[in-house]
Structure formats: C-alpha cells, structure tokens
PDB file of N, CA and C in Angstrom:
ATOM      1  N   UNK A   1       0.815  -1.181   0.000  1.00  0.00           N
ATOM      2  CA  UNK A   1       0.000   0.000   0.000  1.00  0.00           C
ATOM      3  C   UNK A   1       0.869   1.260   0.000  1.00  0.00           C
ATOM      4  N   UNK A   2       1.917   1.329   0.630  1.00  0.00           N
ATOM      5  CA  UNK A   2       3.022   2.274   0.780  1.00  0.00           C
ATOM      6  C   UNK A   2       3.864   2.446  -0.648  1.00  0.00           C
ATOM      7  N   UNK A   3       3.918   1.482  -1.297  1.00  0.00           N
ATOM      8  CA  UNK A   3       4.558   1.648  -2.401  1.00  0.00           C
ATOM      9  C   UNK A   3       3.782   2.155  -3.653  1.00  0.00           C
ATOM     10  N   UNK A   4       1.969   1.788  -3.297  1.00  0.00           N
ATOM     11  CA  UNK A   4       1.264   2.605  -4.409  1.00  0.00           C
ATOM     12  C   UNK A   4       1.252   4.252  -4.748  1.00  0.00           C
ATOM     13  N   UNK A   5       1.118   4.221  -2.768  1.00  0.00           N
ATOM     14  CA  UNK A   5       1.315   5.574  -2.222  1.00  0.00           C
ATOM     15  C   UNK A   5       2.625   6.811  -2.782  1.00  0.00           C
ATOM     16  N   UNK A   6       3.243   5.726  -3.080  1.00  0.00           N
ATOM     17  CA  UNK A   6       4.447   6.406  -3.444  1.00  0.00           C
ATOM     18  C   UNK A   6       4.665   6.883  -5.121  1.00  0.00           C
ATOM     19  N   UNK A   7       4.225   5.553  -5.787  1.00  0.00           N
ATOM     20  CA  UNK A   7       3.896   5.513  -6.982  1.00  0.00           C
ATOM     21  C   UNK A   7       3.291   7.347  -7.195  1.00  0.00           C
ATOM     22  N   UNK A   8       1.719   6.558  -6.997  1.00  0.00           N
ATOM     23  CA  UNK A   8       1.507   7.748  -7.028  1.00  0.00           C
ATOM     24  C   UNK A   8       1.509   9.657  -6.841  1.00  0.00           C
ATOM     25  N   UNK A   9       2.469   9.657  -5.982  1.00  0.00           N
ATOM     26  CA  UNK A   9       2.815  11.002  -5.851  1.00  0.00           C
ATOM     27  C   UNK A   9       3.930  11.235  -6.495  1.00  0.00           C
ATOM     28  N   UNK A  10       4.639  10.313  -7.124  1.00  0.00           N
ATOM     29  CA  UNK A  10       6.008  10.437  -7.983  1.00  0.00           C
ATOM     30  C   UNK A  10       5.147  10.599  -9.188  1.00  0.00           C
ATOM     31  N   UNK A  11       4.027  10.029  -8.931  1.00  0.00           N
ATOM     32  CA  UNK A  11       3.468  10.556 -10.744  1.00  0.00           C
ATOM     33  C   UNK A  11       2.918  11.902 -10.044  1.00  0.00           C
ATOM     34  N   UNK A  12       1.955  12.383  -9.681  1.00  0.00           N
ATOM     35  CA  UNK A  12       1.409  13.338  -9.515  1.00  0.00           C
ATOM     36  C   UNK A  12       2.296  14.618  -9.475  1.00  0.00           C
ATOM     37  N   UNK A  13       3.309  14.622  -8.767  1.00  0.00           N
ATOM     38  CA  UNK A  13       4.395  15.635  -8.562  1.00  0.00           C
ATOM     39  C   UNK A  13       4.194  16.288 -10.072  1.00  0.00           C
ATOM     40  N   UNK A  14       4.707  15.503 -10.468  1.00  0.00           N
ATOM     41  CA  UNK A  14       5.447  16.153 -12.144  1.00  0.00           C
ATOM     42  C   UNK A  14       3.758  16.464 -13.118  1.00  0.00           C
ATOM     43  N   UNK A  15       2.702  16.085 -12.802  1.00  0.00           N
ATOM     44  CA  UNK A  15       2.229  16.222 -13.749  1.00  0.00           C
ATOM     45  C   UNK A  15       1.290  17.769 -13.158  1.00  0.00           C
ATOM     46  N   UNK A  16       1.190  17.218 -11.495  1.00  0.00           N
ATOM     47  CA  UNK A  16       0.609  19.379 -11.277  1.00  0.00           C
ATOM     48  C   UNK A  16       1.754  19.960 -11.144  1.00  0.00           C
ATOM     49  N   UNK A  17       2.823  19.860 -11.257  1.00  0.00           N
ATOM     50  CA  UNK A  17       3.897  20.426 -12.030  1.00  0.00           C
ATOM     51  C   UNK A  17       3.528  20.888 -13.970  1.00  0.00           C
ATOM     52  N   UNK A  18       3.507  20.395 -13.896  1.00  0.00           N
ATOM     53  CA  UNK A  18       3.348  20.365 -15.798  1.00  0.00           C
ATOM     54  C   UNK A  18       1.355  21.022 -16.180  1.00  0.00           C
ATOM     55  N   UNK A  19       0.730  20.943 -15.213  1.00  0.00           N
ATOM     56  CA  UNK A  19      -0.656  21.364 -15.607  1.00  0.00           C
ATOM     57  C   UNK A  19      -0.379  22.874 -15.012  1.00  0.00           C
ATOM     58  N   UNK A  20       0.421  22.945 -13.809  1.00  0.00           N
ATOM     59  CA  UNK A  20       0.736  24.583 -13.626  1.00  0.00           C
ATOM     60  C   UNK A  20       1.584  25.438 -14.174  1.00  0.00           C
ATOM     61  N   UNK A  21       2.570  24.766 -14.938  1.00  0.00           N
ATOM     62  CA  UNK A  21       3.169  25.391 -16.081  1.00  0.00           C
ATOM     63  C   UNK A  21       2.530  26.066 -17.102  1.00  0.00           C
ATOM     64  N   UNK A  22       1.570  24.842 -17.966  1.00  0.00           N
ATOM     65  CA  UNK A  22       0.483  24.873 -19.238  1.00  0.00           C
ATOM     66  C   UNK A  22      -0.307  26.157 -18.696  1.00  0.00           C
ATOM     67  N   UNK A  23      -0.834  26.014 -17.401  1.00  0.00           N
ATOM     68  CA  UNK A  23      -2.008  27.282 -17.082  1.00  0.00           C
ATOM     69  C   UNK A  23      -1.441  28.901 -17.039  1.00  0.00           C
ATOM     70  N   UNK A  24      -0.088  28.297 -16.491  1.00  0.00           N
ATOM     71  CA  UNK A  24       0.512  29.817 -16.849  1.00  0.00           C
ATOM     72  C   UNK A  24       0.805  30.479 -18.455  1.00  0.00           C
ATOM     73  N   UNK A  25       1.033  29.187 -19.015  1.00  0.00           N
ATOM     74  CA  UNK A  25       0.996  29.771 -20.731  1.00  0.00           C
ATOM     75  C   UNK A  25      -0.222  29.645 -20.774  1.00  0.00           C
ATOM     76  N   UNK A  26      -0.983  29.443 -20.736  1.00  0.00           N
ATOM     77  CA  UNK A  26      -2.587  29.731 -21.316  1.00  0.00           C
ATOM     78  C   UNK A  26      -2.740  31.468 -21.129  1.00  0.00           C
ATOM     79  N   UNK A  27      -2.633  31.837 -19.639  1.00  0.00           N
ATOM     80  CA  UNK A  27      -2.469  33.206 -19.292  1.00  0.00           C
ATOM     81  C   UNK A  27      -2.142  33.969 -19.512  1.00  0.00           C
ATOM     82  N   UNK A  28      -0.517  33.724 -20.149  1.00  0.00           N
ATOM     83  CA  UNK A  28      -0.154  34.588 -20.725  1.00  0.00           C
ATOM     84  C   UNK A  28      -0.496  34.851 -22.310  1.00  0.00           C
ATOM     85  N   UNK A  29      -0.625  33.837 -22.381  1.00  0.00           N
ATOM     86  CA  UNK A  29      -1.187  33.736 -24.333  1.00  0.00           C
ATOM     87  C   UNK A  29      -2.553  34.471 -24.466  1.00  0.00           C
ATOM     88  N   UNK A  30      -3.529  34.702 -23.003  1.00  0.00           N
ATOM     89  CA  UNK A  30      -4.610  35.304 -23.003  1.00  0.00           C
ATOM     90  C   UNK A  30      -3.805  36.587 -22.813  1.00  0.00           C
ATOM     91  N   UNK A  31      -3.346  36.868 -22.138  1.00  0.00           N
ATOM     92  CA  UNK A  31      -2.965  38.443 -22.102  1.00  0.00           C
ATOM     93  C   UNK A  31      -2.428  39.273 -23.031  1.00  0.00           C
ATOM     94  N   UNK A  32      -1.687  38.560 -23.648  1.00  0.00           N
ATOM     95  CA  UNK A  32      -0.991  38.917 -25.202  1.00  0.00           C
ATOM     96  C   UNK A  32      -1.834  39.389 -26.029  1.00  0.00           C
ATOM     97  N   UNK A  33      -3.403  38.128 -26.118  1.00  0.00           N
ATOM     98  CA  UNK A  33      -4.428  38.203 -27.178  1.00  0.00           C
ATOM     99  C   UNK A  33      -5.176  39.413 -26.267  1.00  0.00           C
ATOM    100  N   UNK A  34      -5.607  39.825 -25.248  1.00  0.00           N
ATOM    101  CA  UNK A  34      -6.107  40.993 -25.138  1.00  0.00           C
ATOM    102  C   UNK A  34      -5.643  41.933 -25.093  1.00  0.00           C
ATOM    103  N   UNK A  35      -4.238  42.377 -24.912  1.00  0.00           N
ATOM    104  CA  UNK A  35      -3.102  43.212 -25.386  1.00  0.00           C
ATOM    105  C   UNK A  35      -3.784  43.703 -26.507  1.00  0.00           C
ATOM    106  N   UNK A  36      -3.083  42.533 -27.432  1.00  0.00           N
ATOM    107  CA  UNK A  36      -3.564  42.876 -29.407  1.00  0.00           C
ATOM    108  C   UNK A  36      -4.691  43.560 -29.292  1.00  0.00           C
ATOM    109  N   UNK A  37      -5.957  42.865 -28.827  1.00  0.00           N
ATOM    110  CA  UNK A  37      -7.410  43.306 -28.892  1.00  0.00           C
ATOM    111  C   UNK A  37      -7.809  45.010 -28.379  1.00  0.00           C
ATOM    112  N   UNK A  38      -6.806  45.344 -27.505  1.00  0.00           N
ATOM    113  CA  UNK A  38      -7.093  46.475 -27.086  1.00  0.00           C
ATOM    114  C   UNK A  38      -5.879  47.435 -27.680  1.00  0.00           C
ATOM    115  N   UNK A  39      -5.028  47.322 -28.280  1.00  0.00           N
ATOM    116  CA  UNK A  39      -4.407  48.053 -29.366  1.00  0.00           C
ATOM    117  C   UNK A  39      -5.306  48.296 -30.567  1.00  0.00           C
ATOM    118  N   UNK A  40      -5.886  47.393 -30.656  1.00  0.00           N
ATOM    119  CA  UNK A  40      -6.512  46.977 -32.593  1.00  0.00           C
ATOM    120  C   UNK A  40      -7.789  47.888 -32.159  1.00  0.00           C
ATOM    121  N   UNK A  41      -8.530  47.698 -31.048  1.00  0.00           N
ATOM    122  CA  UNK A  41      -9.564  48.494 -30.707  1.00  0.00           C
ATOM    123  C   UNK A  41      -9.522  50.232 -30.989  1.00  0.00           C
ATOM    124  N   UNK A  42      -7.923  50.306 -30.162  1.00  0.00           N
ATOM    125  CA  UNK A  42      -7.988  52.149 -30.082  1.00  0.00           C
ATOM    126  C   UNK A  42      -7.269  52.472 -31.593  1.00  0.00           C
ATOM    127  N   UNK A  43      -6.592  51.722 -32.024  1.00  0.00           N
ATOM    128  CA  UNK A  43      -6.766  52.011 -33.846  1.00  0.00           C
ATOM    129  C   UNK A  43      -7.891  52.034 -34.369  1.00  0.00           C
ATOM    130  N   UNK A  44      -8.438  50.977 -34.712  1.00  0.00           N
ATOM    131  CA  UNK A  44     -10.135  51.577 -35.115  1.00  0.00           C
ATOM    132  C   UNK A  44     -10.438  53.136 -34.186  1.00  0.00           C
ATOM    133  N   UNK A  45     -10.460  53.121 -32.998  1.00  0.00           N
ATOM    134  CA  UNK A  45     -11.336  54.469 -32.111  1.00  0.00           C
ATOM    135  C   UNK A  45     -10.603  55.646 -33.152  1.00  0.00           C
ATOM    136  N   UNK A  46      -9.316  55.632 -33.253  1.00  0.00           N
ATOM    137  CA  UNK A  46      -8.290  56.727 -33.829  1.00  0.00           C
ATOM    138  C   UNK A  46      -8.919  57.091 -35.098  1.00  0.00           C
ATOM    139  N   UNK A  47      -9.204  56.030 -36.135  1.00  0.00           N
ATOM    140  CA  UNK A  47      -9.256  55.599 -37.604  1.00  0.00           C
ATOM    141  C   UNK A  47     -10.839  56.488 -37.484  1.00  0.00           C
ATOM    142  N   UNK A  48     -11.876  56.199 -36.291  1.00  0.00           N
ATOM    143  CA  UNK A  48     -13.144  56.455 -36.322  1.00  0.00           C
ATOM    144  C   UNK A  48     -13.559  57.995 -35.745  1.00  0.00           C
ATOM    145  N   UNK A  49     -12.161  58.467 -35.471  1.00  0.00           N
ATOM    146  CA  UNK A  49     -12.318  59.771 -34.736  1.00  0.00           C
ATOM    147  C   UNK A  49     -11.939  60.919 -36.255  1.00  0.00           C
ATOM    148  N   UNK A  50     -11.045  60.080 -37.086  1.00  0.00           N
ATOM    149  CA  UNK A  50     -10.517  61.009 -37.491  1.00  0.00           C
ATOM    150  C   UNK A  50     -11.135  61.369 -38.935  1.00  0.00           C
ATOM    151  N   UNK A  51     -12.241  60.058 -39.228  1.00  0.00           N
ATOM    152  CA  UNK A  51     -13.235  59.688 -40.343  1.00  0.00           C
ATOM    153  C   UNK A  51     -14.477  61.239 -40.634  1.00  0.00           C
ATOM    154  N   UNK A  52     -14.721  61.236 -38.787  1.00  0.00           N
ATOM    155  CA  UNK A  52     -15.852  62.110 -37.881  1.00  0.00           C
ATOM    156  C   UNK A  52     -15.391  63.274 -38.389  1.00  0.00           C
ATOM    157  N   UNK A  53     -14.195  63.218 -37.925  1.00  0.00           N
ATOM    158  CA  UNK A  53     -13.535  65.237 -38.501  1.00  0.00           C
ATOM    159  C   UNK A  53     -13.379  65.071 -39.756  1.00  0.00           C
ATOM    160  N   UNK A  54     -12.841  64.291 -40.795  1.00  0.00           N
ATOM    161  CA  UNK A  54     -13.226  64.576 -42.465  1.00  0.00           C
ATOM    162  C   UNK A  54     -14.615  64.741 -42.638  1.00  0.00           C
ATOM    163  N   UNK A  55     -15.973  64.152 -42.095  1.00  0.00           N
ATOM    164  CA  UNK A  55     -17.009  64.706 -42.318  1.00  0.00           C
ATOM    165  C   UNK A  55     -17.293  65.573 -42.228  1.00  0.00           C
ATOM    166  N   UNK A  56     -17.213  66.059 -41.244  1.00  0.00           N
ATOM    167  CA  UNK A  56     -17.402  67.656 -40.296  1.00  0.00           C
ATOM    168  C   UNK A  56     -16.985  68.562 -41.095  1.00  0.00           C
ATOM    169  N   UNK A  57     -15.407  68.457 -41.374  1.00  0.00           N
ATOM    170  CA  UNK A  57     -14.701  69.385 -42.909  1.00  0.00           C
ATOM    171  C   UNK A  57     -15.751  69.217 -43.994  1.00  0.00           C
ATOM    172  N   UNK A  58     -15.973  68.146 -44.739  1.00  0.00           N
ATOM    173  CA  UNK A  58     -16.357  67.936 -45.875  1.00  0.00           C
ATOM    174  C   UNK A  58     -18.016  68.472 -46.168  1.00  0.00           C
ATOM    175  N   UNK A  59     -18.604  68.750 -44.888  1.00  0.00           N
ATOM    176  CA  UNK A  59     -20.412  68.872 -45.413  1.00  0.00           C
ATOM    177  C   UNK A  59     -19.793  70.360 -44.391  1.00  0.00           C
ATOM    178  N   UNK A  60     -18.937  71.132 -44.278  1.00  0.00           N
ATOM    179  CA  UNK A  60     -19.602  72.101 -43.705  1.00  0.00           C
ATOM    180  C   UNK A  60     -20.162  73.142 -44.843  1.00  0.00           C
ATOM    181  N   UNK A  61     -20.858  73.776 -44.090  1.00  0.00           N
ATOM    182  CA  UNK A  61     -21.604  75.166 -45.601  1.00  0.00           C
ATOM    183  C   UNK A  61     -20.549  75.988 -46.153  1.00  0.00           C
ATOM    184  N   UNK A  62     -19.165  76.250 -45.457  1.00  0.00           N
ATOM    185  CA  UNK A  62     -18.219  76.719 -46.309  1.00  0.00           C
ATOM    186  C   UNK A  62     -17.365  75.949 -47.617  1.00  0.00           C
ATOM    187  N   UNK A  63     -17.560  74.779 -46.951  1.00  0.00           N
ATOM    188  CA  UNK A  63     -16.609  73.781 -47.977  1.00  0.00           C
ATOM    189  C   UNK A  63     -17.505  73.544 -49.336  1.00  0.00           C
ATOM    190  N   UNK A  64     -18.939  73.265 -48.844  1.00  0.00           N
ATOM    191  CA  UNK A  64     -20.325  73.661 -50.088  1.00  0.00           C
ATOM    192  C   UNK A  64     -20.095  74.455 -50.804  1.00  0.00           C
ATOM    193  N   UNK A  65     -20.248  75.934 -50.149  1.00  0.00           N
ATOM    194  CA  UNK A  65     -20.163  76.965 -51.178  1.00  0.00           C
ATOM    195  C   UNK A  65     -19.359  77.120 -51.979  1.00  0.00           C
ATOM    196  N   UNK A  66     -18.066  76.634 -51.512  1.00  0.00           N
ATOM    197  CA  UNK A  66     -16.608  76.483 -52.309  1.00  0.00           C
ATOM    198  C   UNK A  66     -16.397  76.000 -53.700  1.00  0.00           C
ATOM    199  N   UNK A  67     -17.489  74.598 -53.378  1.00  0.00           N
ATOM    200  CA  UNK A  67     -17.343  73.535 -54.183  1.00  0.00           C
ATOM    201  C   UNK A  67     -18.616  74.146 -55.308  1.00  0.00           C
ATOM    202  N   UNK A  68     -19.390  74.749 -54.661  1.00  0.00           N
ATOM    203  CA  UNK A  68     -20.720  75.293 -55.935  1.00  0.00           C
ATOM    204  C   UNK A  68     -20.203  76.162 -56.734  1.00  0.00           C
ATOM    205  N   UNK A  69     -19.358  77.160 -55.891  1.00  0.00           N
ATOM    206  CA  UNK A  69     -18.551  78.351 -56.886  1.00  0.00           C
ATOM    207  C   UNK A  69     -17.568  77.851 -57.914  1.00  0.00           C
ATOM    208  N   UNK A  70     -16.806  76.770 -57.266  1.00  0.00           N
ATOM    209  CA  UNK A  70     -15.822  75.853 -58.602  1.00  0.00           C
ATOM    210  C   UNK A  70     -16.645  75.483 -59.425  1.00  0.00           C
ATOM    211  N   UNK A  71     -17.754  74.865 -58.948  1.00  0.00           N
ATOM    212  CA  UNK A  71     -18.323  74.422 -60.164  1.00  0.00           C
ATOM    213  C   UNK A  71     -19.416  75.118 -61.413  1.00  0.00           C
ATOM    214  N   UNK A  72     -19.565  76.242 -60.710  1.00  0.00           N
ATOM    215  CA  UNK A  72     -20.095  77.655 -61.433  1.00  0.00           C
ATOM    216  C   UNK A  72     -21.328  77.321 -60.888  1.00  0.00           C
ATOM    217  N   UNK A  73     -22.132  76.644 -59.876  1.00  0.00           N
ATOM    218  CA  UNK A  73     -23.442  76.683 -59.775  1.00  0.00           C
ATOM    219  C   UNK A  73     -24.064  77.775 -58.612  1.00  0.00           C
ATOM    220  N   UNK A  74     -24.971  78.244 -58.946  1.00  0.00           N
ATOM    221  CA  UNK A  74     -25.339  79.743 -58.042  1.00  0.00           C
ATOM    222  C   UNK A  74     -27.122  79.042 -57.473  1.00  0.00           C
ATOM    223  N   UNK A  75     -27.126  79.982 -56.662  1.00  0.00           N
ATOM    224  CA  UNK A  75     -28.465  79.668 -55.624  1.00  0.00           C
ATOM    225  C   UNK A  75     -29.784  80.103 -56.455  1.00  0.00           C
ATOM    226  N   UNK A  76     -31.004  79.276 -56.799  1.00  0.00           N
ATOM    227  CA  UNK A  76     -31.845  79.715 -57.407  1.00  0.00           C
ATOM    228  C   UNK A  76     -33.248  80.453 -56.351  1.00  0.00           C
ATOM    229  N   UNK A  77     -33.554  81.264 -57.268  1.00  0.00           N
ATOM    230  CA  UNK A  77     -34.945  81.939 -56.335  1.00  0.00           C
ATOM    231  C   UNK A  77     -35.853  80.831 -56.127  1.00  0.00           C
ATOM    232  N   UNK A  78     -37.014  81.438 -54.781  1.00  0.00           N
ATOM    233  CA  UNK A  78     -37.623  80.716 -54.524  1.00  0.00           C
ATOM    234  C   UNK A  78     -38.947  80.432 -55.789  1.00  0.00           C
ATOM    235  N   UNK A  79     -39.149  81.455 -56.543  1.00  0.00           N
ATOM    236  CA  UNK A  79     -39.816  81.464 -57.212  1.00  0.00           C
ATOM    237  C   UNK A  79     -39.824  80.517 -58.661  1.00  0.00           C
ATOM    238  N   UNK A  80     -38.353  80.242 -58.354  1.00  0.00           N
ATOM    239  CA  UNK A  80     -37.874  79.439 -60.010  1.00  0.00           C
ATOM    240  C   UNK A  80     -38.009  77.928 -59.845  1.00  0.00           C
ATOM    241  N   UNK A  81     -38.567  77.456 -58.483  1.00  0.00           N
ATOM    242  CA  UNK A  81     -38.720  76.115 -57.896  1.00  0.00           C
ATOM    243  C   UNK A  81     -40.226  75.310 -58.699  1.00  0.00           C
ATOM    244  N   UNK A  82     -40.268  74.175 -59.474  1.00  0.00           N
ATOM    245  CA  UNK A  82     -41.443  74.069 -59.694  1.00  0.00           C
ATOM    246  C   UNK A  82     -41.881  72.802 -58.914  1.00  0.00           C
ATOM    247  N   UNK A  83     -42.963  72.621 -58.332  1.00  0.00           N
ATOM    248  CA  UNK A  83     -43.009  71.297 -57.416  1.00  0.00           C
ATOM    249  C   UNK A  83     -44.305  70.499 -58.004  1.00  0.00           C
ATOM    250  N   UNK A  84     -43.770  69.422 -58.354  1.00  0.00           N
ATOM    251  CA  UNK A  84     -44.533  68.138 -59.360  1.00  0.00           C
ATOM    252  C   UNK A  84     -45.159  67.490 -57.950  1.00  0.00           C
ATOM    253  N   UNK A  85     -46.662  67.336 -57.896  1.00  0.00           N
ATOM    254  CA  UNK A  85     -47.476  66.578 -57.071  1.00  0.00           C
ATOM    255  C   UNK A  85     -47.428  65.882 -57.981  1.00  0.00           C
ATOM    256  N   UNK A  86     -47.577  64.244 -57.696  1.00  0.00           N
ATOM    257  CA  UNK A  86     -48.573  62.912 -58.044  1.00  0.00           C
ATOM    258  C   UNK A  86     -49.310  62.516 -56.763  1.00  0.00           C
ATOM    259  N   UNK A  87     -50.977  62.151 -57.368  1.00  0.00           N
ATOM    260  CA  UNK A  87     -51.774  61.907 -56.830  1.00  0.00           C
ATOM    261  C   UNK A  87     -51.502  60.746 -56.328  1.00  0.00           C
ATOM    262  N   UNK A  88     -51.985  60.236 -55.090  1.00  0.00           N
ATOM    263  CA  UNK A  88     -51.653  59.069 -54.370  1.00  0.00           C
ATOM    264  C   UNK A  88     -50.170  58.897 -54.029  1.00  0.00           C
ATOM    265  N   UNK A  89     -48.811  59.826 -53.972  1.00  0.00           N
ATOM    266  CA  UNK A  89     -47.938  59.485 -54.239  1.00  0.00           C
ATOM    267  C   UNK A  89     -47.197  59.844 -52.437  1.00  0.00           C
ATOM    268  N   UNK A  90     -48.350  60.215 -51.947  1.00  0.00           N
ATOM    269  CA  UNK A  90     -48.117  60.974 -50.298  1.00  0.00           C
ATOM    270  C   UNK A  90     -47.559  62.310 -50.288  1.00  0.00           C
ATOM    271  N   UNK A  91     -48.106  63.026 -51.156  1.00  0.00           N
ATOM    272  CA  UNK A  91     -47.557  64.478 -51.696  1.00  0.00           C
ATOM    273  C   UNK A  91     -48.589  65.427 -50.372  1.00  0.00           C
ATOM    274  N   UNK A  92     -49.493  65.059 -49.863  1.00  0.00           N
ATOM    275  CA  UNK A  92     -50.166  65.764 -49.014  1.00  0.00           C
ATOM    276  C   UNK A  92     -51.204  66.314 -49.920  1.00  0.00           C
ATOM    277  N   UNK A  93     -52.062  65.320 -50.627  1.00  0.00           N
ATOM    278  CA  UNK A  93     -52.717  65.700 -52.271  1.00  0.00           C
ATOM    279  C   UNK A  93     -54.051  67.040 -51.173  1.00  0.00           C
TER     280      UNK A  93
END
C-alpha cells in the first residue's frame, strides 16, 4: 500500500507540475491576445475619430459653397422652384 502511495505522488508531482506550467501559458497567451485586442480596438477608435472630422470638414456650408462656386453653380430663387405633385404618391394631395 506504501509503495502505491508512493507511486503515485512520484506521478502526480510532475504532472501538477506540468498542468501549472500549461495554465501559466494559457495566461499569458490570453494576455498577449487581449493586449492585441485592445491596441486593434484604439486604432479603429483613432481611424473612427478622425473619419468624424473629415465629415465635419467635408459637409460644412463653407466647404459647399466652395465647391458650388468651382463648379459655377449659383443659388436659385424661390420662385424658379417648380413642385410636381402625383396623386396618391403621399404628396399631401
């Protein structure tokens, strides 16, 4: 019985030896991968901040007018507007 006893903890030694090794690389291989994940995250945030301010530039009413005057187009009266109802079409007939 003493010698199973023994057996067995000469095996056991080495192997929660070897399962507490593995768990520490698991850990760290998780930390690495959420490392990456939270780098890759604030690139996108950066990529998505800086998308926000080309919009902001691009539709403001100065950058419009800019782009209407390059292109020779000028503001028409209200009067030169003609507005096409169709019946049934949810025009407010």
């Amino acid at each position: 019985m003493k010698r199973l006893l023994v057996v067995i903890m000469l095996i056991s030694v080495p192997a929660l030896l070897f399962l507490n090794i593995w768990q520490g690389y698991r850990f760290w291989e998780t930390e690495r991968y959420i490392a990456r994940m939270q780098d890759e995250q604030q690139q996108w945030f950066e990529e998505n901040k800086l998308m926000i301010v080309n919009i902001a530039v691009a539709s403001s009413p100065a950058r419009i007018s800019e782009l209407a005057r390059d292109l020779g187009l000028k503001k028409i009266d209200q009067q030169d507007i003609v507005r096409v109802r169709i019946p049934g079409r949810g025009n407010n007939d």
